[in-house]
C-alpha atoms as a PDB file:
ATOM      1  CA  UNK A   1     169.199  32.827 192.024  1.00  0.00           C
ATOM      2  CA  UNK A   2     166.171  32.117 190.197  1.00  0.00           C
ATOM      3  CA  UNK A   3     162.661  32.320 191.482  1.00  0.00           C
ATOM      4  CA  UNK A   4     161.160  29.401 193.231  1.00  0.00           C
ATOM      5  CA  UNK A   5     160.479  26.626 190.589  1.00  0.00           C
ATOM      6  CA  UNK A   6     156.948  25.667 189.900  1.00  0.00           C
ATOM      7  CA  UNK A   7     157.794  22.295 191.769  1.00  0.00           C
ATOM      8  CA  UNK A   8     158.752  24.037 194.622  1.00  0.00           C
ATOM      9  CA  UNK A   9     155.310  25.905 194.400  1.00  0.00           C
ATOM     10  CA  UNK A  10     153.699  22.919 194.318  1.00  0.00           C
ATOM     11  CA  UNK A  11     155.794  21.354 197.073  1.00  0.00           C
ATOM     12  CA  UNK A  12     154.224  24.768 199.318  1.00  0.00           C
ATOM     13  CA  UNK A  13     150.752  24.231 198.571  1.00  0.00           C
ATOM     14  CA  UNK A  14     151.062  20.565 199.190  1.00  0.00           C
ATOM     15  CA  UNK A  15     153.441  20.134 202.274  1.00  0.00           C
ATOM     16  CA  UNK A  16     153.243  23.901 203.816  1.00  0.00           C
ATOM     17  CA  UNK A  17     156.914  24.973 202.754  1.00  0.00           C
ATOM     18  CA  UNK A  18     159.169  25.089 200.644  1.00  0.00           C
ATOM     19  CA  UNK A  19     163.261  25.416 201.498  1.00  0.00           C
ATOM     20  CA  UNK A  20     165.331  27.314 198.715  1.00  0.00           C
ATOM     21  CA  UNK A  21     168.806  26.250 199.829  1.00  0.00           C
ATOM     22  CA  UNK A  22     170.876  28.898 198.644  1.00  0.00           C
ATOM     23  CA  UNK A  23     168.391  31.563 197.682  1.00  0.00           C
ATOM     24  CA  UNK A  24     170.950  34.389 198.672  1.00  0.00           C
ATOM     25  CA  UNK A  25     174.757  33.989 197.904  1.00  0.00           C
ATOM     26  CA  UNK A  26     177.571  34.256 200.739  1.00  0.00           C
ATOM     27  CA  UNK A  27     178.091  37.307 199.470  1.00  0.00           C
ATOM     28  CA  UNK A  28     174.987  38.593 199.973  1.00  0.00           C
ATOM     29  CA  UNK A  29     173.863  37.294 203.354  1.00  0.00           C
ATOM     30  CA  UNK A  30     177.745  38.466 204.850  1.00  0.00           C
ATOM     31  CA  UNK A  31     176.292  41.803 203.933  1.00  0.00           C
ATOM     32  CA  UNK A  32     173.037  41.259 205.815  1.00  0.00           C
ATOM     33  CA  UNK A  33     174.707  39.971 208.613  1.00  0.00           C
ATOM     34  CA  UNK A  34     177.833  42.302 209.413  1.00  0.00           C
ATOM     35  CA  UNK A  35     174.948  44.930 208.716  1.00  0.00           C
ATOM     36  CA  UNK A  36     172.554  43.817 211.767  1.00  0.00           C
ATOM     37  CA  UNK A  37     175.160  42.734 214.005  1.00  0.00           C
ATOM     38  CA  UNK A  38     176.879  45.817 213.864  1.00  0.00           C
ATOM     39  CA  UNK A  39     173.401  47.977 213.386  1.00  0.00           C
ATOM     40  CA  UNK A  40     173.516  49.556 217.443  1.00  0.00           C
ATOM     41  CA  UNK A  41     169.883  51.177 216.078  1.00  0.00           C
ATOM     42  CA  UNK A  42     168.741  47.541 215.272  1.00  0.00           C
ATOM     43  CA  UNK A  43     169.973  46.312 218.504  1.00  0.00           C
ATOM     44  CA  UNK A  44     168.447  49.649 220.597  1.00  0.00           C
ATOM     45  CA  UNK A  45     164.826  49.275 219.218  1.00  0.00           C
ATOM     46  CA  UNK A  46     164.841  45.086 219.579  1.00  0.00           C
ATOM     47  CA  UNK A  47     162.411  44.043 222.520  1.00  0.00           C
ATOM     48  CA  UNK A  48     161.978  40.659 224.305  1.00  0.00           C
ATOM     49  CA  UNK A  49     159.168  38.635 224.489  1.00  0.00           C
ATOM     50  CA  UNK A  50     159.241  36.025 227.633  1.00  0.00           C
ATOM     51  CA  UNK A  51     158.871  32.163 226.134  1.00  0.00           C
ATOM     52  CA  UNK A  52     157.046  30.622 229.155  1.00  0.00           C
ATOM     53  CA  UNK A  53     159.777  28.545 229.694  1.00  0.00           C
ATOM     54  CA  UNK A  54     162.135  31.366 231.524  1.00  0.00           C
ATOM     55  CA  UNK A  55     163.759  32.318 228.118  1.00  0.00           C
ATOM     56  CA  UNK A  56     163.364  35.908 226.342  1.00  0.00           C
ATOM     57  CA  UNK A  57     163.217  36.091 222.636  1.00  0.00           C
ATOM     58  CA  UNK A  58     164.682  39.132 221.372  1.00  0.00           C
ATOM     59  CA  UNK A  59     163.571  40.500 217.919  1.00  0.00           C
ATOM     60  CA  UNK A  60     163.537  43.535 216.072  1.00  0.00           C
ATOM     61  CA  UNK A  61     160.474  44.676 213.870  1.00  0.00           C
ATOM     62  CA  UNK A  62     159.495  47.233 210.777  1.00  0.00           C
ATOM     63  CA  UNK A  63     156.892  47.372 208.468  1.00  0.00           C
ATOM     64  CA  UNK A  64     157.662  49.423 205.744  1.00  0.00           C
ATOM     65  CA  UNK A  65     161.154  48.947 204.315  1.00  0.00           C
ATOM     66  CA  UNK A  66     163.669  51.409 203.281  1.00  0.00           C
ATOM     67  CA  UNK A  67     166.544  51.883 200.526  1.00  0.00           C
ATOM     68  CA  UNK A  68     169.177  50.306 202.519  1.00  0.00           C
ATOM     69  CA  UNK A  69     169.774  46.479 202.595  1.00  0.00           C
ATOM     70  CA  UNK A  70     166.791  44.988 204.547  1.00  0.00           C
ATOM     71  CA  UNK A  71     164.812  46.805 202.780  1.00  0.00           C
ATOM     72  CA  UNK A  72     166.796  45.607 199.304  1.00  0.00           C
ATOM     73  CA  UNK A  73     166.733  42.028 200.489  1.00  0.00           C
ATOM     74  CA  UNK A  74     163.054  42.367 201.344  1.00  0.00           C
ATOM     75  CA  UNK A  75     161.950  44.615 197.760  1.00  0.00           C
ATOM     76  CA  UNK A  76     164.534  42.397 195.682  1.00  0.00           C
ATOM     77  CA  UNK A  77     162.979  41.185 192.331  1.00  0.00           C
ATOM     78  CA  UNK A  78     163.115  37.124 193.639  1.00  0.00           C
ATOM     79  CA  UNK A  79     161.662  37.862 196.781  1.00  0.00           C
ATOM     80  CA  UNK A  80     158.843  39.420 195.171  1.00  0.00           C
ATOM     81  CA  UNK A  81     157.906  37.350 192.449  1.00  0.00           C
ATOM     82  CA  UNK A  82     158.307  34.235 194.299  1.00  0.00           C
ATOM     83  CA  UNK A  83     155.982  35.414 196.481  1.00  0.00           C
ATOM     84  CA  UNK A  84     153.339  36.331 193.433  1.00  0.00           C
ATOM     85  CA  UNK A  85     153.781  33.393 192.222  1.00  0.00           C
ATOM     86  CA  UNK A  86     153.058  31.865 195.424  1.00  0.00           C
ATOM     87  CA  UNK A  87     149.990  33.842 196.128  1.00  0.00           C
ATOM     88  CA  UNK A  88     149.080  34.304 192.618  1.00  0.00           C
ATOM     89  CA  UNK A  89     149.050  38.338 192.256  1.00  0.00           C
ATOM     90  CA  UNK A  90     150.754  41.132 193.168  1.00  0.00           C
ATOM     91  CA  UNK A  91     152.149  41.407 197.146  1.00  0.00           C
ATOM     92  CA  UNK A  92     152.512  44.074 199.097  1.00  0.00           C
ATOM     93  CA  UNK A  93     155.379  44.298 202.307  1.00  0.00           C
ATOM     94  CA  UNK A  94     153.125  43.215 205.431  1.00  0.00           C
ATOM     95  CA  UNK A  95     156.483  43.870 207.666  1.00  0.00           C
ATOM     96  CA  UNK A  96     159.726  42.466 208.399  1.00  0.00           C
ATOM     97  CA  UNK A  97     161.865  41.286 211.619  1.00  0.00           C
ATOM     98  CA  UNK A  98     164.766  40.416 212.657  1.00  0.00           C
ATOM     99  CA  UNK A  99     165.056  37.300 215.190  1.00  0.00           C
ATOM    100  CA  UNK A 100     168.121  37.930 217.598  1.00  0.00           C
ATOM    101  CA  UNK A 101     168.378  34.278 218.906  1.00  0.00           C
ATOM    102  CA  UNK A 102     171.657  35.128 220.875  1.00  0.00           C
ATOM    103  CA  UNK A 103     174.003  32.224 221.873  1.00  0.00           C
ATOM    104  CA  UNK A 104     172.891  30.915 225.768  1.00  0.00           C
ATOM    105  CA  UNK A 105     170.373  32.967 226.132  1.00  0.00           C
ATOM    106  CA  UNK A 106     167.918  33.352 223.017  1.00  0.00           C
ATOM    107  CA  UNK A 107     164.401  32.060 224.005  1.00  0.00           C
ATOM    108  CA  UNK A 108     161.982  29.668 222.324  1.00  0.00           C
ATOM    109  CA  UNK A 109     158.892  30.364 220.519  1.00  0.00           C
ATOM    110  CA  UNK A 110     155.806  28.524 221.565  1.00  0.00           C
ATOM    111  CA  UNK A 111     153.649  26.596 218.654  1.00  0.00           C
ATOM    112  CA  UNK A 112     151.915  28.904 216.680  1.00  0.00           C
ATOM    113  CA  UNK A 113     150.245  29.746 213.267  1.00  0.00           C
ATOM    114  CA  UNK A 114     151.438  33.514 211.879  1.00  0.00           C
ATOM    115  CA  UNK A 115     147.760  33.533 210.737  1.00  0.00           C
ATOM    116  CA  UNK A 116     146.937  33.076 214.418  1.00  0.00           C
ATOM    117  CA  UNK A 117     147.975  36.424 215.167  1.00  0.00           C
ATOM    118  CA  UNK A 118     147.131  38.528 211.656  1.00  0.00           C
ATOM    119  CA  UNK A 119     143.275  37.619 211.515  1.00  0.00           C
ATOM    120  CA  UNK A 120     142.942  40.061 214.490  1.00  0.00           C
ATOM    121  CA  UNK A 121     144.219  42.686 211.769  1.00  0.00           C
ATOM    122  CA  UNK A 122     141.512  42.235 209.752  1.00  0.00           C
ATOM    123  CA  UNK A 123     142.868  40.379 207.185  1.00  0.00           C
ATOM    124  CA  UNK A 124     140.547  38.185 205.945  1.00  0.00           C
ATOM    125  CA  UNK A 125     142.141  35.055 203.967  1.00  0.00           C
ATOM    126  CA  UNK A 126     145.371  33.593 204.898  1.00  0.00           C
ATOM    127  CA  UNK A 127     146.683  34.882 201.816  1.00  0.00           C
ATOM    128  CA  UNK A 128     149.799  35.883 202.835  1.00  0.00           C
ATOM    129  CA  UNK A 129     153.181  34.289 203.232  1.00  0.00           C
ATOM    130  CA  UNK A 130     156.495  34.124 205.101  1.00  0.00           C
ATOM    131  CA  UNK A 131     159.951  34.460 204.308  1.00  0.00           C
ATOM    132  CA  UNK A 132     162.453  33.025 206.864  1.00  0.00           C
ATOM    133  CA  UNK A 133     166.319  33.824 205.725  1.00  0.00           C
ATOM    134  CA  UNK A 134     169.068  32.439 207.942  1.00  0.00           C
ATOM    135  CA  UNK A 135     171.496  34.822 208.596  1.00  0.00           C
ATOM    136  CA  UNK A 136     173.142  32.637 211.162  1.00  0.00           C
ATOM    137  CA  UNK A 137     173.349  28.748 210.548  1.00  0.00           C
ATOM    138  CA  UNK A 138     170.262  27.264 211.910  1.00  0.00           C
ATOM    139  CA  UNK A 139     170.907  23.763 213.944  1.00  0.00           C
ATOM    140  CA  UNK A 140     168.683  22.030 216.834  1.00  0.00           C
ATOM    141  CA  UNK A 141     171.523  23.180 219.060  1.00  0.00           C
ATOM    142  CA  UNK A 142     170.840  26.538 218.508  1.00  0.00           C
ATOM    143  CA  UNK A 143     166.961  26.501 217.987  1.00  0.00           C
ATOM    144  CA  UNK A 144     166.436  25.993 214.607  1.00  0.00           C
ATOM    145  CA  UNK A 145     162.619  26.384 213.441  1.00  0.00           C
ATOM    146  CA  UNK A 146     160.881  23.199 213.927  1.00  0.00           C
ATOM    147  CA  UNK A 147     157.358  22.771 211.671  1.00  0.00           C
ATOM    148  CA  UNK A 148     154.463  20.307 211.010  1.00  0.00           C
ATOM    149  CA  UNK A 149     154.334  19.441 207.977  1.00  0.00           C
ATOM    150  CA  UNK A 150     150.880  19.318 206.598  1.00  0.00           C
ATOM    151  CA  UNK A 151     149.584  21.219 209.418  1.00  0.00           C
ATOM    152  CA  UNK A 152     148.588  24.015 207.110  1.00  0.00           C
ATOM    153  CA  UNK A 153     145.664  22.318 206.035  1.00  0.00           C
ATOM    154  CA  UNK A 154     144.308  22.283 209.554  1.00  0.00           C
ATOM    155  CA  UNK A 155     142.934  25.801 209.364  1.00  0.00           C
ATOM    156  CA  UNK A 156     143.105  28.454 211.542  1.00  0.00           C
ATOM    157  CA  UNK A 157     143.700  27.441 215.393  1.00  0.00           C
ATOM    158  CA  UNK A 158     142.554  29.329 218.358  1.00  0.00           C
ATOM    159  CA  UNK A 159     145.474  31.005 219.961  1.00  0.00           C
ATOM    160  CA  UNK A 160     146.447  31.914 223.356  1.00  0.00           C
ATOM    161  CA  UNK A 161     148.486  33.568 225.584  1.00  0.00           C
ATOM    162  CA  UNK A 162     151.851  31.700 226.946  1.00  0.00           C
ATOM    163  CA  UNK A 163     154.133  34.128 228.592  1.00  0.00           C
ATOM    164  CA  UNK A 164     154.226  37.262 226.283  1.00  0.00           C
ATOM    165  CA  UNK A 165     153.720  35.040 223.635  1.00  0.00           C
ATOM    166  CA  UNK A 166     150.494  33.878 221.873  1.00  0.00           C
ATOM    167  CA  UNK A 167     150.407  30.163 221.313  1.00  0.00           C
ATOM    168  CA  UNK A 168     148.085  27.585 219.147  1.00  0.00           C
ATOM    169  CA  UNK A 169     145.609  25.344 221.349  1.00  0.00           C
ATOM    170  CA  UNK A 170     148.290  23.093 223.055  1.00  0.00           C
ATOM    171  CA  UNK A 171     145.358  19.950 222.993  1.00  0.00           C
ATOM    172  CA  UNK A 172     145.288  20.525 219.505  1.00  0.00           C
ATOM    173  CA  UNK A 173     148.907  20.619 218.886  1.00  0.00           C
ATOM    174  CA  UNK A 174     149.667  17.524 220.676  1.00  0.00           C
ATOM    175  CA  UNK A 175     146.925  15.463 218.749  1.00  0.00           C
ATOM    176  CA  UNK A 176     148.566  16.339 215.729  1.00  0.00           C
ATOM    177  CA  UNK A 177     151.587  15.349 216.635  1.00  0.00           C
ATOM    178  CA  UNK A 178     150.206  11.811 218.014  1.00  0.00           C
ATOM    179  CA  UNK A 179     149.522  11.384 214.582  1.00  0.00           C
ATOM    180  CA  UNK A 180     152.874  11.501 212.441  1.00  0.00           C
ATOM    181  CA  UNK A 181     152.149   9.646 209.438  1.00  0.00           C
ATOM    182  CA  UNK A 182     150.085  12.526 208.565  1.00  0.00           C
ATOM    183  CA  UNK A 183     151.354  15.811 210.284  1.00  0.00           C
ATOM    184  CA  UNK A 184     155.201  14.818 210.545  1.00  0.00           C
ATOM    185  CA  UNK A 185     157.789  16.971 212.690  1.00  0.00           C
ATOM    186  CA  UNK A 186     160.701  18.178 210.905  1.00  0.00           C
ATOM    187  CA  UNK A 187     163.606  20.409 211.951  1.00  0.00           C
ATOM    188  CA  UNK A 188     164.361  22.972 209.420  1.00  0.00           C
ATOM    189  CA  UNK A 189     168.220  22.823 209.759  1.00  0.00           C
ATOM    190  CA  UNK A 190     169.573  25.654 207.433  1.00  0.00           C
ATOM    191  CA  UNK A 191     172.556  27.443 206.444  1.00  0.00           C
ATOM    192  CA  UNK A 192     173.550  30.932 205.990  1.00  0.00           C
ATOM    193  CA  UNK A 193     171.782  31.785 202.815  1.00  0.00           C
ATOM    194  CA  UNK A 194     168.768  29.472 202.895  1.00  0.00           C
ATOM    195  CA  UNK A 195     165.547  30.393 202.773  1.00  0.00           C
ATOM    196  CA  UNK A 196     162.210  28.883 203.685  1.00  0.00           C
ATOM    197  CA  UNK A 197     158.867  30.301 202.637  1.00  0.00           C
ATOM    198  CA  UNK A 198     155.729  29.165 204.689  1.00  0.00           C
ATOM    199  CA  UNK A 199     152.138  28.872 204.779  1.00  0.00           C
ATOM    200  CA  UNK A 200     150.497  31.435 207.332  1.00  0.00           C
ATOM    201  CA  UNK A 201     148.639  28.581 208.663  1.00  0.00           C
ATOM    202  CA  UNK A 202     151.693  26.272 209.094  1.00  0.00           C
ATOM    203  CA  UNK A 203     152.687  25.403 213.027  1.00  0.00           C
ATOM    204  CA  UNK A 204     155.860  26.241 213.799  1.00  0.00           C
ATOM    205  CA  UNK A 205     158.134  26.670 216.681  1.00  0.00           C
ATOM    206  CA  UNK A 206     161.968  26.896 217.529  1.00  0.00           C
ATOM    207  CA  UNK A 207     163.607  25.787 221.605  1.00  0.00           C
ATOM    208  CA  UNK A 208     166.132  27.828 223.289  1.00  0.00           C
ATOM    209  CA  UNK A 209     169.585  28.526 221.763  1.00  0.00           C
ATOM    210  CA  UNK A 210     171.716  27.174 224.615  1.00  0.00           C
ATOM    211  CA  UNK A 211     174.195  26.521 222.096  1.00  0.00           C
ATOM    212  CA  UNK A 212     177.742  29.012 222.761  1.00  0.00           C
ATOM    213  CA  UNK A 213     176.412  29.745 218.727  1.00  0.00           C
ATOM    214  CA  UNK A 214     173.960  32.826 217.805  1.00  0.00           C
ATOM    215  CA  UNK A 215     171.141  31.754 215.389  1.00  0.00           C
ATOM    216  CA  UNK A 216     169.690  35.380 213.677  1.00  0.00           C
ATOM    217  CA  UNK A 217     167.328  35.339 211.437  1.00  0.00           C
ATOM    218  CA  UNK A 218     165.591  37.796 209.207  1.00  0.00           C
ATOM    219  CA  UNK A 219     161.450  37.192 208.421  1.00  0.00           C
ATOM    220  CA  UNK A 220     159.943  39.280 205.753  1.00  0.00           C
ATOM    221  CA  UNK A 221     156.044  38.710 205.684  1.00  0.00           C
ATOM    222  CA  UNK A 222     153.788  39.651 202.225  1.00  0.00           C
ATOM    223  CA  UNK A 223     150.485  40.034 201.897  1.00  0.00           C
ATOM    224  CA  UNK A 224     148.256  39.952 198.802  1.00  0.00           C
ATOM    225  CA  UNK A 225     147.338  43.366 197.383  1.00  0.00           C
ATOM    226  CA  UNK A 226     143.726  41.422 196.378  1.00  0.00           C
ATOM    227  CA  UNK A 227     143.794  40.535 200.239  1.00  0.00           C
ATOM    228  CA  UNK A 228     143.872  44.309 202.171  1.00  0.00           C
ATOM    229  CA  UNK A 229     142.865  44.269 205.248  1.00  0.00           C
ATOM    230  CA  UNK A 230     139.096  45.892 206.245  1.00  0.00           C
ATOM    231  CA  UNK A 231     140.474  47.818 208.963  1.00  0.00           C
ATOM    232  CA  UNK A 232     143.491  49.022 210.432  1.00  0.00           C
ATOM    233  CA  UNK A 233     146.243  47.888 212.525  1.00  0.00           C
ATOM    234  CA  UNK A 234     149.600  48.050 213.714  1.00  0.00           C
ATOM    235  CA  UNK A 235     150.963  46.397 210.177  1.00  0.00           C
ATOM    236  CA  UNK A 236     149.945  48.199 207.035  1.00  0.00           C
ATOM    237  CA  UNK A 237     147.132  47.943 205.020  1.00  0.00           C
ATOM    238  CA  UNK A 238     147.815  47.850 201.049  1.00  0.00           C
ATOM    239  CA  UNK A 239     151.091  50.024 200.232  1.00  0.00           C
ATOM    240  CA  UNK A 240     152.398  49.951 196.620  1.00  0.00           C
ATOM    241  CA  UNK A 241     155.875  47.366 196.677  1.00  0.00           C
ATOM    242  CA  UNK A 242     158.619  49.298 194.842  1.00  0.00           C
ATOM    243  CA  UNK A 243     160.201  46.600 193.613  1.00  0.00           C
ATOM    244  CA  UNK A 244     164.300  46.261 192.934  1.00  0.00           C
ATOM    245  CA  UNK A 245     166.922  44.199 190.601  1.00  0.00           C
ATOM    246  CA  UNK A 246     168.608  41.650 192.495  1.00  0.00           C
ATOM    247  CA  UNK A 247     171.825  42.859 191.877  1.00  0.00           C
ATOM    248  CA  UNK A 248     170.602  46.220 193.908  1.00  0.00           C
ATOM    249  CA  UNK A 249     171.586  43.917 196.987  1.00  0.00           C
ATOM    250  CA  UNK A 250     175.225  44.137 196.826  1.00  0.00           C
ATOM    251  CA  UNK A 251     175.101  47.454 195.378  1.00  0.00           C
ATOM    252  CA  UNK A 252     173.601  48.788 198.566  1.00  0.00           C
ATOM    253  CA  UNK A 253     175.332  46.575 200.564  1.00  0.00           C
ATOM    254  CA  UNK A 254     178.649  47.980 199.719  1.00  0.00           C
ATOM    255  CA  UNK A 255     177.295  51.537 199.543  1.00  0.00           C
ATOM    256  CA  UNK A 256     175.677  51.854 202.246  1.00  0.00           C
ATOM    257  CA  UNK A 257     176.954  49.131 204.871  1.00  0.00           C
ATOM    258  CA  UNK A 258     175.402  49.577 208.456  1.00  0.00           C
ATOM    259  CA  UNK A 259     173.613  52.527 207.546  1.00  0.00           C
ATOM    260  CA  UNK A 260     169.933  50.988 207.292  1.00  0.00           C
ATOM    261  CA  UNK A 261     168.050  52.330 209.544  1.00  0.00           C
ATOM    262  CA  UNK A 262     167.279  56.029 208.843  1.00  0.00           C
ATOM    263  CA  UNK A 263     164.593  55.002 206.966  1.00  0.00           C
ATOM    264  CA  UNK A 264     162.737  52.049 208.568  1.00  0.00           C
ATOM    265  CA  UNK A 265     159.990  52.531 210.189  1.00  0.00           C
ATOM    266  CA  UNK A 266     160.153  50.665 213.566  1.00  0.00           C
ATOM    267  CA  UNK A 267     157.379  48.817 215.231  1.00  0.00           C
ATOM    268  CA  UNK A 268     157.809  49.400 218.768  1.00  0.00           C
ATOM    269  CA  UNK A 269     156.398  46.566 221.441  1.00  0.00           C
ATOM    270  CA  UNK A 270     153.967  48.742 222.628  1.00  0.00           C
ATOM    271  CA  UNK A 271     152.063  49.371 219.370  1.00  0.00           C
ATOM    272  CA  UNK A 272     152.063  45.334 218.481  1.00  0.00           C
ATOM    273  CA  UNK A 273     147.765  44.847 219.418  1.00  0.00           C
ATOM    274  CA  UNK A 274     147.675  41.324 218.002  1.00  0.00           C
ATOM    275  CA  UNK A 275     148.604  39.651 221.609  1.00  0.00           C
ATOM    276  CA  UNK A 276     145.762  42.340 223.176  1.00  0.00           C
ATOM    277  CA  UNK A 277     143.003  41.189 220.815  1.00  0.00           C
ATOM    278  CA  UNK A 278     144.021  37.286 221.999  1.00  0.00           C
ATOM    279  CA  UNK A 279     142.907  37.964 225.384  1.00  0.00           C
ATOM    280  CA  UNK A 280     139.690  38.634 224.433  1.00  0.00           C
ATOM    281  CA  UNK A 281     139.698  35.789 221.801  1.00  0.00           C
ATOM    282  CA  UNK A 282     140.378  33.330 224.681  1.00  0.00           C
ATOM    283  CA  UNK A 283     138.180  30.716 225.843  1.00  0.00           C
ATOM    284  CA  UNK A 284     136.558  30.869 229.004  1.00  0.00           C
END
């Protein structure tokens, strides 16, 4: 697979994403996949966050990536320089996490900009970009991301706390939404394989999977080098990518199947400040 096309580039800046159907091959994401869901390390360090709505999302989150095959698919040469061309520079690996959406169970995410959370890292332009890959298929039954298109343009949005989760202004939200000529609402339905790529600023959600059908996902976030943050945090500041052939993917894969996680370095729920830092950004 090639690197995203300079409409699709265009089709970011303009709409707020960009879906490259495809952008891994079965083979490729069955690796991922029979990796994580038989990765008892990924599924010990995973923590929930409570939805609001009496659902727990469970996810799973690094920010430096190792040799084995997150790591590969997040280091891999199209990964990278779509994202530089994107951004327009060199990136650097902001983290990574894997979204355990289980069948019944799997909780929703409440509205929110990723740039909502990262400017209380001290990063100071939204210059950074994420990388959704469906590991699972990715239906409204099973709580597919949902996005407003457009919505990027909106700027940064005040966020707030909603359960364990921070949320965008809800009175904001809905406005938009009144208005879908402009800001439309579009359900990213995906397939194994697929990968969407979105603004930091974009407003996005997903419901609850009470499907009988698991929807996993793995989100690898970049951040550009020209865009370091001025202090630090619980995600990195700028750390030199070492960048791979995409052919290292299956190569790993097969080498090294389920054995990932000796060298990632877990983010445990504990050390994740952004949500602290909203209560103190809240309005009174």
């Amino acid at each position: 697979m090639p690197i995203l096309s300079d409409n699709a580039i265009r089709q970011y800046h303009a709409d707020g994403y960009t879906l490259a159907r495809g952008f891994f091959d079965a083979d490729e994401i069955d690796l991922l996949k029979r990796s994580a869901k038989q990765d008892n390390v990924l599924d010990k360090q995973s923590f929930g966050r409570a939805d609001g709505e009496g659902g727990v999302v469970r996810l799973s989150l690094w920010n430096h990536p190792g040799d084995g095959i997150y790591g590969t698919f997040a280091r891999c040469e199209r990964m990278v320089k779509s994202c530089e061309k994107l951004l327009g520079g060199e990136v650097y690996h902001y983290h990574s996490k894997m979204i355990l959406k289980d069948a019944k169970v799997g909780g929703a995410w409440a509205w929110h900009q990723d740039y909502g959370y990262w400017y209380q890292n001290g990063v100071l332009e939204p210059l950074l970009t994420s990388v959704f890959i469906a590991v699972d298929p990715c239906t409204k039954e099973n709580g597919c991301l949902q996005v407003i298109r457009n919505s990027h343009r909106c700027g940064r949005i005040n966020h707030i706390l909603t359960g364990d989760q921070a949320g965008a202004d809800r009175e904001r939200v809905e406005e938009l939404l009144k208005r879908p000529e402009q800001f439309p609402l579009e359900y990213v339905v995906m397939e194994p394989g697929d990968t969407l790529f979105f603004h930091p600023n974009m407003l996005h959600r997903s419901d609850q999977n009470k499907s009988d059908n698991p929807r996993w996902a793995m989100i690898c976030c970049y951040n550009a080098a020209r865009n370091d943050p001025y202090k630090d945090s619980h995600h990195p500041r700028y750390t030199k990518l070492n960048v791979v052939s995409d052919a290292a993917i299956k190569q790993v894969g097969v080498k090294r199947f389920a054995d990932d996680t000796s060298d990632v370095a877990w983010l445990e729920d504990k050390r994740d400040s952004s949500a602290k830092a909203l209560l103190e950004e809240e309005p009174k």
